[in-house]
C-alpha atoms as a PDB file:
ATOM      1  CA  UNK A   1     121.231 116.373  66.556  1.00  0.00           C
ATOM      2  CA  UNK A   2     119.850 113.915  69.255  1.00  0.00           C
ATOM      3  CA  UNK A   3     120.241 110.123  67.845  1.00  0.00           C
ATOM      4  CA  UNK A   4     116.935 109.911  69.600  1.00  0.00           C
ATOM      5  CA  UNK A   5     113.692 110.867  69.231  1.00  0.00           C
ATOM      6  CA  UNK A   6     111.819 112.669  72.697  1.00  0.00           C
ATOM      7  CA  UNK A   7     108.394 112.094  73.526  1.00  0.00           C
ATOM      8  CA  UNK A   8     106.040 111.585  76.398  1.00  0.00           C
ATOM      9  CA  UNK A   9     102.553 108.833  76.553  1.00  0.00           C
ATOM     10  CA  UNK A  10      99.660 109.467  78.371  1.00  0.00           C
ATOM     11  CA  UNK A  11      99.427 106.203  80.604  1.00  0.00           C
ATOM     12  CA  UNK A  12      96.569 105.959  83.114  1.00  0.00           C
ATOM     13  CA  UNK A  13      96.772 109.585  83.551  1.00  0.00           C
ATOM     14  CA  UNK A  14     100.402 109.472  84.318  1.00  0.00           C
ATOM     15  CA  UNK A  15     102.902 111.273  81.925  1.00  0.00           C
ATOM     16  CA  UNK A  16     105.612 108.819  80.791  1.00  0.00           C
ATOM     17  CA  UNK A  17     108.343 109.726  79.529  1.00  0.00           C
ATOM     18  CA  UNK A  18     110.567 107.656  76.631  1.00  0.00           C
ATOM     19  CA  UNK A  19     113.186 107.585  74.207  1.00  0.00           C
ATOM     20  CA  UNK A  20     112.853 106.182  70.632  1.00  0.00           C
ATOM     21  CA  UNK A  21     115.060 105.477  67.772  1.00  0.00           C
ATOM     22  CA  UNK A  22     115.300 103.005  64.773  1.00  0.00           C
ATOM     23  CA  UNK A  23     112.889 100.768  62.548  1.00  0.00           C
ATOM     24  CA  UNK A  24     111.974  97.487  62.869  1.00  0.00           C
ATOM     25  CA  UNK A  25     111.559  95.004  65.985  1.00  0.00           C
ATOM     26  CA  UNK A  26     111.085  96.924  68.966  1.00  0.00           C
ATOM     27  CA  UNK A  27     113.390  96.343  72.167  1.00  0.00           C
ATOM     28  CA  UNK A  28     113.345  97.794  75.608  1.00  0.00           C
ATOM     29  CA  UNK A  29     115.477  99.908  77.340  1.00  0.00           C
ATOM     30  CA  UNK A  30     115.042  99.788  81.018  1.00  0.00           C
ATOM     31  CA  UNK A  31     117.343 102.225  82.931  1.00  0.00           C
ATOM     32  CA  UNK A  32     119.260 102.054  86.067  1.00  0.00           C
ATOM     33  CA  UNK A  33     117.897 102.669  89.600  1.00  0.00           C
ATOM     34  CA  UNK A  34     120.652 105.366  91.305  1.00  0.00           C
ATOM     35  CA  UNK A  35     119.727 109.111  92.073  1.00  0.00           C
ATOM     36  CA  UNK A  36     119.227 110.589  89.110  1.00  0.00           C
ATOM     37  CA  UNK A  37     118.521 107.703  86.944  1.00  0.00           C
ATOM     38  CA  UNK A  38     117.186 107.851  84.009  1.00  0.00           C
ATOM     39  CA  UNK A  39     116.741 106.246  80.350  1.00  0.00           C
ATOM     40  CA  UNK A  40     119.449 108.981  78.648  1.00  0.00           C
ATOM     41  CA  UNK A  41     122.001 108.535  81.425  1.00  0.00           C
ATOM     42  CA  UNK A  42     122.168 104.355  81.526  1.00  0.00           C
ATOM     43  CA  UNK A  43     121.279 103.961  77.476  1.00  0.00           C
ATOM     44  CA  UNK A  44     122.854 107.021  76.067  1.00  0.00           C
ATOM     45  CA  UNK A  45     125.781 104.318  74.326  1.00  0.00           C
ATOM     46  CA  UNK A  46     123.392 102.174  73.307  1.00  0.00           C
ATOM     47  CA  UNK A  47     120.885 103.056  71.635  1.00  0.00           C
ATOM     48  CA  UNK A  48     122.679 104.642  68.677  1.00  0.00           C
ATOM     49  CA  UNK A  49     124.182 100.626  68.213  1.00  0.00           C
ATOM     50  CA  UNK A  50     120.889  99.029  68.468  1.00  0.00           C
ATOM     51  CA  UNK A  51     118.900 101.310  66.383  1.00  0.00           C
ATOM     52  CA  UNK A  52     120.783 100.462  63.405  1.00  0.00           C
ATOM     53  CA  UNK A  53     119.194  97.300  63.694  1.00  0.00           C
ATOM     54  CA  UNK A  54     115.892  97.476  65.697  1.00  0.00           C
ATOM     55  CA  UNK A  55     113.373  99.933  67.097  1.00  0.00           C
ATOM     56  CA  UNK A  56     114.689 100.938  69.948  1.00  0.00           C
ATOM     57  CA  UNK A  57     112.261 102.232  73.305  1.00  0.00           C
ATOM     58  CA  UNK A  58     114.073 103.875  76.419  1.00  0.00           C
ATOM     59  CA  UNK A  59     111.345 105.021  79.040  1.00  0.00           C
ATOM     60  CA  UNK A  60     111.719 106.484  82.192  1.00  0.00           C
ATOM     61  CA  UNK A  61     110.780 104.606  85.153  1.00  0.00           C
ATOM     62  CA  UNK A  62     107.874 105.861  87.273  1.00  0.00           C
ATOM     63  CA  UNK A  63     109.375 108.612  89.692  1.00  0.00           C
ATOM     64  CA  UNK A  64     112.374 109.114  87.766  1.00  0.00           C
ATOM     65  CA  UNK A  65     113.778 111.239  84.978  1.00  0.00           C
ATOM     66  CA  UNK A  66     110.867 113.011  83.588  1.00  0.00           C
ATOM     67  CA  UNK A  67     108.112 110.472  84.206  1.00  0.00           C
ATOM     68  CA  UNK A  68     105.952 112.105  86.506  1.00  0.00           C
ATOM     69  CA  UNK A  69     107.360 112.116  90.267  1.00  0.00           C
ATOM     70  CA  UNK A  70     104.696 109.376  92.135  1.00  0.00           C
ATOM     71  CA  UNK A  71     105.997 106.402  94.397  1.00  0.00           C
ATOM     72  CA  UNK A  72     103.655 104.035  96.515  1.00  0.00           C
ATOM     73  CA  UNK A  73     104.361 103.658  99.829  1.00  0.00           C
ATOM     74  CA  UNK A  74     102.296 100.324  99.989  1.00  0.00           C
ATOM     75  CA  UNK A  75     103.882  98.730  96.727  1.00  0.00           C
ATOM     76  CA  UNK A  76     106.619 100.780  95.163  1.00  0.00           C
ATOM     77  CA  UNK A  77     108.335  98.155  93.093  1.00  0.00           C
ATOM     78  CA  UNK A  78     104.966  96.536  92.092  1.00  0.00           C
ATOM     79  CA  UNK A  79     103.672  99.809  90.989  1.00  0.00           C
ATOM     80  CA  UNK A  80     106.807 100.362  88.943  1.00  0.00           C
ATOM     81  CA  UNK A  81     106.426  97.031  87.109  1.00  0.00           C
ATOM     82  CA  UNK A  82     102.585  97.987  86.636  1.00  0.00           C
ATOM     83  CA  UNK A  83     103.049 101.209  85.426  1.00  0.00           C
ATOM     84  CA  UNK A  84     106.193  99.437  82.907  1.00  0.00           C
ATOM     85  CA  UNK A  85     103.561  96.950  81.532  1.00  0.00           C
ATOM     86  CA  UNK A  86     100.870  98.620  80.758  1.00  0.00           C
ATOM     87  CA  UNK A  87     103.338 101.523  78.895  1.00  0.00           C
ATOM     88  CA  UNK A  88     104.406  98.796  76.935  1.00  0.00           C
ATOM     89  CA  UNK A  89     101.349  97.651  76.486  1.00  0.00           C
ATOM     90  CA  UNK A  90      99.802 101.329  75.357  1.00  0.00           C
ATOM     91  CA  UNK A  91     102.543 102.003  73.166  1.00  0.00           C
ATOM     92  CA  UNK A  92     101.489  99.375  70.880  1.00  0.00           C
ATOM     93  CA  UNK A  93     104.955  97.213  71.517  1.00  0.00           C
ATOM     94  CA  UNK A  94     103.849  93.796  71.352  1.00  0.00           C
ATOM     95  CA  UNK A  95     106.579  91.109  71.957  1.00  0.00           C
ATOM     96  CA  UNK A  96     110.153  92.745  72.492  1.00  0.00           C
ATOM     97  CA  UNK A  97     113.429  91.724  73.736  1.00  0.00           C
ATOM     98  CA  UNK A  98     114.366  93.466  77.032  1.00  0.00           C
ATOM     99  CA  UNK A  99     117.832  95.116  78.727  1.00  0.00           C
ATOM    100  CA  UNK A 100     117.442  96.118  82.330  1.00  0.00           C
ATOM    101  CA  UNK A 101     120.512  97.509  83.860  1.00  0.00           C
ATOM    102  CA  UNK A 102     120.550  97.714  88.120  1.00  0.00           C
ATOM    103  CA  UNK A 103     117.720  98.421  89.444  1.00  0.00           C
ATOM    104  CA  UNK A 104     115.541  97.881  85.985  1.00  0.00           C
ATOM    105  CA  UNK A 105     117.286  94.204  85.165  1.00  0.00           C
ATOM    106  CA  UNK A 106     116.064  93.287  88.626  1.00  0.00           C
ATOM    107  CA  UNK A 107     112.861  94.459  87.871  1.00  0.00           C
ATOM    108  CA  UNK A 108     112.973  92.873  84.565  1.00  0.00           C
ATOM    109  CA  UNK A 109     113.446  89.419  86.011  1.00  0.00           C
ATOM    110  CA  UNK A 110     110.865  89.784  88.550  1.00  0.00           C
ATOM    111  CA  UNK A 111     108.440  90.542  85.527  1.00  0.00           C
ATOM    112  CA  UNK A 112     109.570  87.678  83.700  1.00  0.00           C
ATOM    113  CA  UNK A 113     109.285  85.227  86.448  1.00  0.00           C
ATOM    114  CA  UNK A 114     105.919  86.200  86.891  1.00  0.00           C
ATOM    115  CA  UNK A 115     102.859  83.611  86.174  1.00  0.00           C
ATOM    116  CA  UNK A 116     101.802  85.153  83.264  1.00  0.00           C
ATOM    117  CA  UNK A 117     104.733  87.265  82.341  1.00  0.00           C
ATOM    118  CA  UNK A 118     103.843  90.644  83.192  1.00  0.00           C
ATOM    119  CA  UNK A 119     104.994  91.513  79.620  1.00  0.00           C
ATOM    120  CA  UNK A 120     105.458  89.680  76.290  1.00  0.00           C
ATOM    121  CA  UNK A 121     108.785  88.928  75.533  1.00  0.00           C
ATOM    122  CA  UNK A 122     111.495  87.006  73.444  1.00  0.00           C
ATOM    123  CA  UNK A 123     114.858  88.271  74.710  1.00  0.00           C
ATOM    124  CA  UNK A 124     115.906  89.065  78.034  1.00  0.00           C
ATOM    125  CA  UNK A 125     119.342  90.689  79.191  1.00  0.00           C
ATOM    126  CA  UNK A 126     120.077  91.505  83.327  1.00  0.00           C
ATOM    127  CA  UNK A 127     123.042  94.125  83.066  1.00  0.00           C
ATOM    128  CA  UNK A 128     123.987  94.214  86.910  1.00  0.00           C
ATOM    129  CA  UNK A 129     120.837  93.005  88.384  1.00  0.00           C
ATOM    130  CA  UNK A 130     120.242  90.442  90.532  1.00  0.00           C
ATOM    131  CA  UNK A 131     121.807  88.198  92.959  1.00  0.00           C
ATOM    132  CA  UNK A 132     122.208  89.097  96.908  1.00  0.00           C
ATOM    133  CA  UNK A 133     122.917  93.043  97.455  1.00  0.00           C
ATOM    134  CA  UNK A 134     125.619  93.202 100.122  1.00  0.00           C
ATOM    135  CA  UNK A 135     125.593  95.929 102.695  1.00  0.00           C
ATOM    136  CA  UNK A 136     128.868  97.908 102.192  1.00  0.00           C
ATOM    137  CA  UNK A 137     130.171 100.893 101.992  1.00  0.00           C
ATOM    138  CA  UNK A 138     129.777 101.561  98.408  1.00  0.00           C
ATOM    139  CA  UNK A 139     126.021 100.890  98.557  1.00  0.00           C
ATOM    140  CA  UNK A 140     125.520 103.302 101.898  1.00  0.00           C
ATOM    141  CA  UNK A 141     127.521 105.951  99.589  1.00  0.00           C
ATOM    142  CA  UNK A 142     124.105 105.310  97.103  1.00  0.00           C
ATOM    143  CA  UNK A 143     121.931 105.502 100.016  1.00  0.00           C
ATOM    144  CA  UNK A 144     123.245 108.734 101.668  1.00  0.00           C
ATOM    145  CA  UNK A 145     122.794 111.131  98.546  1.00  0.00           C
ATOM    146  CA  UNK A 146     122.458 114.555  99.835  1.00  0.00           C
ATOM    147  CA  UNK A 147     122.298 116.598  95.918  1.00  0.00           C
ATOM    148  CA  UNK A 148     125.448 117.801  95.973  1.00  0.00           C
ATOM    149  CA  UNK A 149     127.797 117.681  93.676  1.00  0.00           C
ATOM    150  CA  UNK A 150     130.521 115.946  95.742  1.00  0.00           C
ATOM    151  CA  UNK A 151     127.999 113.436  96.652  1.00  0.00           C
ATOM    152  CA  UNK A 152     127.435 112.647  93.273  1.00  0.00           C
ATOM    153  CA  UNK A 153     131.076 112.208  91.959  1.00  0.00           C
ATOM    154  CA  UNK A 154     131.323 109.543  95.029  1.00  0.00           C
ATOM    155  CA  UNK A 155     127.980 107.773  93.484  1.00  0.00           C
ATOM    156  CA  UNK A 156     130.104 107.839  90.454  1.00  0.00           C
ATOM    157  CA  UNK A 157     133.049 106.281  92.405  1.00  0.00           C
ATOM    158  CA  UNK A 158     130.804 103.898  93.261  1.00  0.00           C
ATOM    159  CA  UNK A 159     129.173 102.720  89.846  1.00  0.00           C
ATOM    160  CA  UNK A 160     132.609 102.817  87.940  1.00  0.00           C
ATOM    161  CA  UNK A 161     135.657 101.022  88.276  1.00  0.00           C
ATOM    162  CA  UNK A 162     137.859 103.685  85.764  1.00  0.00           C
ATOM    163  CA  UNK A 163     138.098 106.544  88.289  1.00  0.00           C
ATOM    164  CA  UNK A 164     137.492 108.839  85.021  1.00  0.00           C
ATOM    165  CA  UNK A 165     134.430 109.173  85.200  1.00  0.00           C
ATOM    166  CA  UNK A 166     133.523 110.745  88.551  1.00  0.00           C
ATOM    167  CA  UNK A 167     136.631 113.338  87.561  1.00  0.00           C
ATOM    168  CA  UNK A 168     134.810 113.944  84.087  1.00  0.00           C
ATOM    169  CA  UNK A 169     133.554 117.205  85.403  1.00  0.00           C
ATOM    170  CA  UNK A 170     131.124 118.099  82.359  1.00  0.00           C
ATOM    171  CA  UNK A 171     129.404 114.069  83.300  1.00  0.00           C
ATOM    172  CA  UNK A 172     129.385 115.247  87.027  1.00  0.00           C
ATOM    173  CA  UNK A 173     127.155 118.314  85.868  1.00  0.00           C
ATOM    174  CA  UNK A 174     124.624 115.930  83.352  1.00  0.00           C
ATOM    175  CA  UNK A 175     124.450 113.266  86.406  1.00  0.00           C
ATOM    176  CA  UNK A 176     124.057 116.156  89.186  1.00  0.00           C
ATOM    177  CA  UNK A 177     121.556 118.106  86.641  1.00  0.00           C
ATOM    178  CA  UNK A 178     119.039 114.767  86.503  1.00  0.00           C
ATOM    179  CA  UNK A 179     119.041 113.986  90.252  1.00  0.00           C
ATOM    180  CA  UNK A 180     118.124 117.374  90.866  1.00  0.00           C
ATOM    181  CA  UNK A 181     114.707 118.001  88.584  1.00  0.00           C
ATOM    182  CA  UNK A 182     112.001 118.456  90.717  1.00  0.00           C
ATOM    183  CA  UNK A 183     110.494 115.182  92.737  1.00  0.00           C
ATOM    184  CA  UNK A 184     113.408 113.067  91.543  1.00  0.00           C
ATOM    185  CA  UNK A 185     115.033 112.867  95.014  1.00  0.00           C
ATOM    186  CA  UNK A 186     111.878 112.578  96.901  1.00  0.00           C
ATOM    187  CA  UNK A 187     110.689 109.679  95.066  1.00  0.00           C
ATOM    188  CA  UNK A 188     114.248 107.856  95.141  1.00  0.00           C
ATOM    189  CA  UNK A 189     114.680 108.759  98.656  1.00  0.00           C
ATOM    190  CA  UNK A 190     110.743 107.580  99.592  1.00  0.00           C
ATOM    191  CA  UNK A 191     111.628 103.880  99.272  1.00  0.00           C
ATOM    192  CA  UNK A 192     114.136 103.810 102.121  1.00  0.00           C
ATOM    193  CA  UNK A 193     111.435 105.323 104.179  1.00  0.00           C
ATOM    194  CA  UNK A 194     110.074 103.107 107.047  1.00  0.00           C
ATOM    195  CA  UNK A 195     106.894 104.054 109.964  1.00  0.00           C
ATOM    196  CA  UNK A 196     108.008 103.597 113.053  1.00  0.00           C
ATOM    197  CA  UNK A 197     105.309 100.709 113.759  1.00  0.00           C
ATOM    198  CA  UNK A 198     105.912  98.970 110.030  1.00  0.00           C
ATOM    199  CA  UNK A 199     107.472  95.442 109.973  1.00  0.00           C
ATOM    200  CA  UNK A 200     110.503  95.522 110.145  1.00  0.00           C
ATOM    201  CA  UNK A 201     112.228  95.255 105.906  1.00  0.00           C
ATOM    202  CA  UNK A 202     115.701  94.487 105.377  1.00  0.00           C
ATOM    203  CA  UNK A 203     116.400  95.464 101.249  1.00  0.00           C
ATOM    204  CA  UNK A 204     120.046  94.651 100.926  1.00  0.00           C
ATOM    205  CA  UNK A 205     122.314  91.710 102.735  1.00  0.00           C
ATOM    206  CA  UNK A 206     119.765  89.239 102.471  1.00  0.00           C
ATOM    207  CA  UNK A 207     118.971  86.394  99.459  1.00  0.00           C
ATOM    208  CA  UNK A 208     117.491  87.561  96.067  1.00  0.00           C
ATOM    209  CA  UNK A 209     113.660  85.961  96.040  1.00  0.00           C
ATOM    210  CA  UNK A 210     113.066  86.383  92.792  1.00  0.00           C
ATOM    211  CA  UNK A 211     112.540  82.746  91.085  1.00  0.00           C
ATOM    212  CA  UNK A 212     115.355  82.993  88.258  1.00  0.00           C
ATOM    213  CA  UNK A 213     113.950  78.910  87.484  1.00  0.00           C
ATOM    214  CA  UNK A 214     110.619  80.465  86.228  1.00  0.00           C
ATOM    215  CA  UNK A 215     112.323  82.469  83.308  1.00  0.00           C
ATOM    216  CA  UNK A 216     111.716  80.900  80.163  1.00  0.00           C
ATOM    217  CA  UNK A 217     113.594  83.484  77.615  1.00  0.00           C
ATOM    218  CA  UNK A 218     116.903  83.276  76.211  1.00  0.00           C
ATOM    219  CA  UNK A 219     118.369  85.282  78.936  1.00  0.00           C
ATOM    220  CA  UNK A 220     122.015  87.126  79.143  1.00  0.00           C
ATOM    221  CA  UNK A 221     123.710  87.787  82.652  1.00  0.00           C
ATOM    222  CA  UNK A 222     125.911  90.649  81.796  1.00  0.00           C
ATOM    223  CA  UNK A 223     128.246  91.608  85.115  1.00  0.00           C
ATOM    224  CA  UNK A 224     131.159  93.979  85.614  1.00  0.00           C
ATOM    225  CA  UNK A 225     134.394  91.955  87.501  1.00  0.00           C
ATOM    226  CA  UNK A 226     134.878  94.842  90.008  1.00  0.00           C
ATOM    227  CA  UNK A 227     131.336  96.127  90.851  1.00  0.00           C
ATOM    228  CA  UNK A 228     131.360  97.101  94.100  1.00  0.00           C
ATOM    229  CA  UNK A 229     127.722  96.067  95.039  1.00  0.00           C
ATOM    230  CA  UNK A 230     127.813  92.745  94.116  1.00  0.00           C
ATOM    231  CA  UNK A 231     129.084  89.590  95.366  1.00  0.00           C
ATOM    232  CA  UNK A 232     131.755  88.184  93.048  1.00  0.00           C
ATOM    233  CA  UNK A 233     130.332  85.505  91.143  1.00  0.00           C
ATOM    234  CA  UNK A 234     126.827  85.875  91.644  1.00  0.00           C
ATOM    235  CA  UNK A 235     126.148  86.470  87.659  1.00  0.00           C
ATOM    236  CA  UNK A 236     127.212  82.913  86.722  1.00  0.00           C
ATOM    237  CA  UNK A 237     125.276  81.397  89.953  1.00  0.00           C
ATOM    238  CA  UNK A 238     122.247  83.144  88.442  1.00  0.00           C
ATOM    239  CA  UNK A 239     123.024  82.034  84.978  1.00  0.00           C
ATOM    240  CA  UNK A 240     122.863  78.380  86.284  1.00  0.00           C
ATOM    241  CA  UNK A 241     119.563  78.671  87.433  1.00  0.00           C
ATOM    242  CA  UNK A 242     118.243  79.828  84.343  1.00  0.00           C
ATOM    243  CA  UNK A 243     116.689  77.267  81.640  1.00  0.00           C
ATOM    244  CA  UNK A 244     118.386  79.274  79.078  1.00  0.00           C
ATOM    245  CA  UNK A 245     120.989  81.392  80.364  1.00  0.00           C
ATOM    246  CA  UNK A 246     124.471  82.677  79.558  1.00  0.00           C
ATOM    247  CA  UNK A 247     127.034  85.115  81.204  1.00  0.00           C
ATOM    248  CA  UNK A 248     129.306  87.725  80.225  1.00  0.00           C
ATOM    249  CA  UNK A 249     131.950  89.054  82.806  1.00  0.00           C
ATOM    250  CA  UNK A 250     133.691  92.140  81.594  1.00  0.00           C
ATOM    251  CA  UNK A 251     137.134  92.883  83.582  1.00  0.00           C
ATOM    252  CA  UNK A 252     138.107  96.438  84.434  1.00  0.00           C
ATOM    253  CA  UNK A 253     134.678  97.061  84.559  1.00  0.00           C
ATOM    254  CA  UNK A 254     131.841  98.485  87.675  1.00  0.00           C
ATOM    255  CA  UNK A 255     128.248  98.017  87.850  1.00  0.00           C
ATOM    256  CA  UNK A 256     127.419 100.011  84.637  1.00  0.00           C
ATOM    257  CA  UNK A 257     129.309  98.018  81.578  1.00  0.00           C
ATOM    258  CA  UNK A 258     126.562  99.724  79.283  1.00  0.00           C
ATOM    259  CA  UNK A 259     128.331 102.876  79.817  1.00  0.00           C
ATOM    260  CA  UNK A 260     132.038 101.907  81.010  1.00  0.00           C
ATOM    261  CA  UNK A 261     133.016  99.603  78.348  1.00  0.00           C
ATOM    262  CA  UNK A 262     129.922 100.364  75.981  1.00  0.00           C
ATOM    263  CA  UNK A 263     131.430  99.414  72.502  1.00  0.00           C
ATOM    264  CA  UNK A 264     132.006  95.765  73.848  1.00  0.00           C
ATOM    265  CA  UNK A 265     129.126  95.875  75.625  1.00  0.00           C
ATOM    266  CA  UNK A 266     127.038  96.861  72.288  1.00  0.00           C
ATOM    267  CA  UNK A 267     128.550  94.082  70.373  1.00  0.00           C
ATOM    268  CA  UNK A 268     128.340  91.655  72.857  1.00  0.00           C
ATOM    269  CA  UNK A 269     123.924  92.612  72.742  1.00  0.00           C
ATOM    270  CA  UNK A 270     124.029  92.410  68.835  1.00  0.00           C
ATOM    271  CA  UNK A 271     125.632  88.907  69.185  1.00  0.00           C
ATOM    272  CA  UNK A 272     123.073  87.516  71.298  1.00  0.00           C
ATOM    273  CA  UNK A 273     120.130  89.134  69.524  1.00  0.00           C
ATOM    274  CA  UNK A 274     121.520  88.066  66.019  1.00  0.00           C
ATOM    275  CA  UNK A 275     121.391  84.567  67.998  1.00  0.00           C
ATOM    276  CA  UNK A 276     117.673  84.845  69.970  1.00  0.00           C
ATOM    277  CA  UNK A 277     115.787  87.440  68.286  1.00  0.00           C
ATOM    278  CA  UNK A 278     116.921  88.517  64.882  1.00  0.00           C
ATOM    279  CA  UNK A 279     116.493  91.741  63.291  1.00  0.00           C
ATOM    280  CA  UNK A 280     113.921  91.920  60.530  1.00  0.00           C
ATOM    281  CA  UNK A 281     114.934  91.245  56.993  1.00  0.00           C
END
């Protein structure tokens, strides 16, 4: 039996798709960024933990797992956090704390350093997110994704530090399985997509813009020591700029502690949000 609940909103005529599990105050899942990312694959480990304490809500981004497959070519990222806040906002949420790993703890910030905050929250956690993306090898071994299977045991290479995991031939098939449903690829390959006479857009080796100053939540950096597309470091320099921030640096660890160390990571969560925000009763 699933520790999680299945079901799929209605929002603006788009069909969301989201994980639930748990009682109480609501907090919000918001997956990784990688082919085939989805809310299972990045929150699978926690959200047994956190539903013993809180209502737990795990969508799928817009264009990936089984949200329906749409990306704007004029505004992806701004159409992701649009699409996020008014889900939130039509599922009857109200004020939640928030966990964005990659991709969605980057997006996360940006919606919290908004004027308004694009969402109401109380809590804020940035699980690898953040912070100037180098250009490497690792993160051309994300870019160059051709749905194989060997090319997603090298993702896997890349996101973990405990070679296990891209060897763990029954994860392989899960991972492989999600970056294959139909429209999955298309809309995470449509972003690195440039017209010949557009401006010319550099995503990764340049500064992070987003104003980390403007975030007023309680707000927990959470970094791996050996993730291989980040700059060493960068979590704490982001911590500092934060009116209330703190940092946890997990050793022997990638770009995905919510899955590679996940019982430390879970505890680590529960600490804080005992701290910030509480579970009811």
């Amino acid at each position: 039996m699933s520790a999680w609940r299945e079901d799929v909103l209605s929002v603006d005529g788009i069909r969301t798709h989201y994980l639930e599990a748990g009682e109480g105050r609501p907090v919000v899942l918001l997956h990784a960024g990688e082919f085939g990312g989805a809310a299972e694959l990045s929150w699978e480990f926690t959200i047994p933990a956190l539903a013993q304490h809180y209502r737990v809500i795990a969508p799928d981004w817009l264009g990936f797992g089984y949200t329906d497959k749409i990306h704007d070519f004029g505004g992806g990222a701004e159409r992701r956090l649009n699409h996020m806040a008014r889900f939130i906002e039509k599922l009857g949420v109200g004020t939640a704390a928030c966990i964005g790993n990659s991709m969605g703890g980057l997006l996360l910030a940006r919606a919290m350093a908004s004027d308004p905050p694009l969402w109401p929250a109380s809590a804020v956690v940035v699980v690898s997110g953040g912070g100037l993306a180098p250009e490497n090898d690792a993160r051309q071994t994300l870019l160059d994704y051709d749905c194989t299977p060997e090319a997603m045991r090298a993702i896997l290479g890349v996101l973990f530090h405990d070679e296990r995991w891209a060897q763990d031939e029954e994860y392989l098939r899960r991972r492989h399985e999600m970056s294959i449903v139909p429209g999955a690829w298309e809309c995470a390959a449509a972003a690195r997509l440039r017209s010949p006479v557009a401006p010319t857009r550099k995503d990764f080796g340049v500064p992070d813009p987003t104003p980390w100053e403007s975030i007023t939540q309680p707000t927990l950096m959470v970094a791996g020591a050996q993730d291989k597309l980040k700059v060493p470091g960068y979590a704490n320099e982001l911590a500092e700029r934060l009116p209330d921030g703190r940092v946890i640096v997990y050793e022997n660890c990638g770009h995905a502690p919510n899955i590679e160390v996940a019982d430390r990571f879970n505890e680590d969560i529960l600490t804080f949000l005992a701290e910030v925000y509480p579970p009811e009763g």
